[in-house]
Protein backbone atom coordinates (compact mmCIF):
# COMPACT_ATOMS: atom_id res chain seq x y z
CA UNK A 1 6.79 13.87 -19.77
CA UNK A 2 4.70 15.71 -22.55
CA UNK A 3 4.92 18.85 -20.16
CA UNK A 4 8.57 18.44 -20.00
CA UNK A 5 8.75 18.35 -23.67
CA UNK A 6 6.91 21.56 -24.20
CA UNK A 7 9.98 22.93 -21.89
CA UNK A 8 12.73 21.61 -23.52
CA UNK A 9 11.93 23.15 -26.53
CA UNK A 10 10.93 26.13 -25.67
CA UNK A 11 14.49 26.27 -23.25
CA UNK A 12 16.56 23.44 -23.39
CA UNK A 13 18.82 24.31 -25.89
CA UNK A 14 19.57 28.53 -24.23
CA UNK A 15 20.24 25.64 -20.62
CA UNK A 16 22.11 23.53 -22.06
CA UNK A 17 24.54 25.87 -23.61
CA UNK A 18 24.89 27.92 -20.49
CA UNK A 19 25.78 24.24 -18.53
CA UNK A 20 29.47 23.70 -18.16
CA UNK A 21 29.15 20.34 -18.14
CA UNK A 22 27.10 19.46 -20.75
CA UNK A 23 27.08 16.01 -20.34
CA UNK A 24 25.05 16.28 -16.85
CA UNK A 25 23.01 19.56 -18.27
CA UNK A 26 20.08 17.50 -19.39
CA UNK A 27 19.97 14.91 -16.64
CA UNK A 28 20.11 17.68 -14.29
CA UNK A 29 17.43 20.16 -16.55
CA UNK A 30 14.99 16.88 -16.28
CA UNK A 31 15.45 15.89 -13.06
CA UNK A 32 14.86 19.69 -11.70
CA UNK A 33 11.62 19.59 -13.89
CA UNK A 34 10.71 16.60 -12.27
CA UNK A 35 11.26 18.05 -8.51
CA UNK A 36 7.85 20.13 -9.28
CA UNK A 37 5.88 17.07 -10.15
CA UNK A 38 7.03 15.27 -6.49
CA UNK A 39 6.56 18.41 -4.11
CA UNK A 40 3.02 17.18 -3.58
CA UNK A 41 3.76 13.64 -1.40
CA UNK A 42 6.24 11.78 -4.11
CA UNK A 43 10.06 11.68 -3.67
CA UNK A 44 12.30 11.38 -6.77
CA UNK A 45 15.71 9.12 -6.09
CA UNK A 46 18.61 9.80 -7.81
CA UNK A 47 21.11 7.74 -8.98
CA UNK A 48 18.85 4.66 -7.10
CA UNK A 49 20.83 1.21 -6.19
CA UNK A 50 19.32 -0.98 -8.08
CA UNK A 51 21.39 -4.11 -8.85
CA UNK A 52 25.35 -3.60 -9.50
CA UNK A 53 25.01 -0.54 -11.11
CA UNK A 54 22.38 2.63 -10.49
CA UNK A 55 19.48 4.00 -12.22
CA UNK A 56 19.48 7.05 -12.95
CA UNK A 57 15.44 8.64 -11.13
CA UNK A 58 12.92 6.72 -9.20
CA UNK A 59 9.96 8.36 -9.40
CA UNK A 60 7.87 7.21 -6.09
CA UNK A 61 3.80 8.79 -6.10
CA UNK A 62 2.01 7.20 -2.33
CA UNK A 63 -1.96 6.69 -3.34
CA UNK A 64 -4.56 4.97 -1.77
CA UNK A 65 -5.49 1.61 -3.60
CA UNK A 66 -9.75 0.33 -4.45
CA UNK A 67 -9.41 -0.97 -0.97
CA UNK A 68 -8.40 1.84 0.99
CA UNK A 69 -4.89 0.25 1.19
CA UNK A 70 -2.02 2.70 0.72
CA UNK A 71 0.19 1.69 -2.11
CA UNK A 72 2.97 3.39 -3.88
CA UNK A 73 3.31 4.02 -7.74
CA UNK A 74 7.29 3.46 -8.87
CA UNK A 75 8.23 4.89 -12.33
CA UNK A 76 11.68 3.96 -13.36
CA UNK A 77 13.56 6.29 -15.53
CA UNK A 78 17.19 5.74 -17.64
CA UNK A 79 18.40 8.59 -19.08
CA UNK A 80 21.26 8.90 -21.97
CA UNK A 81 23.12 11.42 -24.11
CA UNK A 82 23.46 10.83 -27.80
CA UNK A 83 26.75 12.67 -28.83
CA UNK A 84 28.79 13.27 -31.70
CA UNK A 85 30.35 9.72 -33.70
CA UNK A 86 28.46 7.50 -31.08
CA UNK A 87 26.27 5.18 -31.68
CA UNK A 88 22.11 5.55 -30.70
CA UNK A 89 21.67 4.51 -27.01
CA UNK A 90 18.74 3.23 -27.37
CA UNK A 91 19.82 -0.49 -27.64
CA UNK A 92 22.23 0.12 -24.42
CA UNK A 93 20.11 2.24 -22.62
CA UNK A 94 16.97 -0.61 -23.26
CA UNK A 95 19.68 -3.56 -21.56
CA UNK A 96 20.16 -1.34 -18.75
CA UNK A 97 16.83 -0.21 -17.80
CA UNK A 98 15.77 -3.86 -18.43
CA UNK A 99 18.24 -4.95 -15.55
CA UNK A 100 16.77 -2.50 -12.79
CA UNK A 101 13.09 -3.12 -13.95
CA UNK A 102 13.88 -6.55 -13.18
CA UNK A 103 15.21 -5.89 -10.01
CA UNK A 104 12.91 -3.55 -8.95
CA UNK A 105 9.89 -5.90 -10.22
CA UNK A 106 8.55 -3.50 -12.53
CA UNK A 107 7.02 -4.53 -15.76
CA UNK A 108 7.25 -1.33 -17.55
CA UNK A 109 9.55 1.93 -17.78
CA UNK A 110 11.16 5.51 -19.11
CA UNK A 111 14.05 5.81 -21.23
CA UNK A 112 15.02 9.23 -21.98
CA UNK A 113 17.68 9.89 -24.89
CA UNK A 114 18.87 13.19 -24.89
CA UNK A 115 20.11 14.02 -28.95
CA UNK A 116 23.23 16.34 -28.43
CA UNK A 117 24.76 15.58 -31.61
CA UNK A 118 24.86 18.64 -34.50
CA UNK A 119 22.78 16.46 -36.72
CA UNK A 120 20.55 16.26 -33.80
CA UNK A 121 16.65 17.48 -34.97
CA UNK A 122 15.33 20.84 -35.07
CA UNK A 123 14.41 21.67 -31.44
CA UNK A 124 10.78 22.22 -32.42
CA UNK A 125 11.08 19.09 -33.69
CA UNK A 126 12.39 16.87 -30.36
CA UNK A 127 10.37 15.15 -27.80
CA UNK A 128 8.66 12.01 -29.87
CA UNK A 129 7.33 9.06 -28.12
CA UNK A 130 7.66 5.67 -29.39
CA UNK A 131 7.08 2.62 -27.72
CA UNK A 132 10.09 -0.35 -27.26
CA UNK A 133 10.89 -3.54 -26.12
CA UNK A 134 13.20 -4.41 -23.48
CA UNK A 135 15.45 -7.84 -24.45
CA UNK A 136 13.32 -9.76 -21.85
CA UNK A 137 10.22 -8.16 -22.94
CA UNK A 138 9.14 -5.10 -20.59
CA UNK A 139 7.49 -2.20 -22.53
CA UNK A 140 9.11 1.13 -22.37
CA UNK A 141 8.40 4.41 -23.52
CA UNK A 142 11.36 6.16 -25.01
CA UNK A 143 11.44 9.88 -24.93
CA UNK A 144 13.37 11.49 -27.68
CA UNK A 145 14.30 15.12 -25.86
């Protein structure tokens, strides 16, 4: 994720203009980036059925465990747009990704909020970290793109 920050500002905003459909231009910008980080063994799911609704990437890595056993490493990711005269995701977006961590049995996972509002920060300026809370109590890290 601190890679794909580097990117974003250096190019997000010249992609994200040229996107018709600039809703989907920054879920589809990440999820690309991603692609490069799974061409090694991993697989990254789209749009994953998990519970009623679908999360938005499963990021699956195989690796062998202390034992020799081979395991798989599962990194959930949400990812939301902030636009104009709406209200911060971030509340929503925690709910949600709570829901799926639960169902996948995860006890941690990635929300991604995407600022496209004008009052939006500098560019040079997005991609903080901060740490949340989930309403039952999983810990997420929230990327600010």
């Amino acid at each position: 994720l601190e890679e794909f920050v580097v990117f974003w500002r250096e190019h997000g905003e010249v992609l994200i203009q040229q996107e018709g459909y600039h809703e989907a231009a920054c879920q589809i910008i990440l999820m690309a980036f991603l692609h490069r980080l799974v061409n090694g063994g991993g697989q990254l799911d789209r749009e994953y059925a998990a519970g009623t609704k679908r999360l938005d990437v499963l990021v699956r890595w195989p690796y062998t465990g202390p034992e020799g056993d081979r395991l798989m490493q599962r990194e959930a990711m949400e990812l939301k747009v902030w636009r104009a005269g709406r209200e911060d995701p971030l509340p929503d977006g925690l709910a949600q990704l709570d829901g799926y961590l639960d169902r996948l049995s995860l006890s941690t996972g990635v929300l991604v909020v995407f600022d496209r509002r004008p009052e939006a920060p500098p560019w040079k300026e997005r991609g903080g970290f901060e740490q949340a809370t989930t309403p039952s109590g999983r810990q997420v890290t929230v990327l600010r793109a």
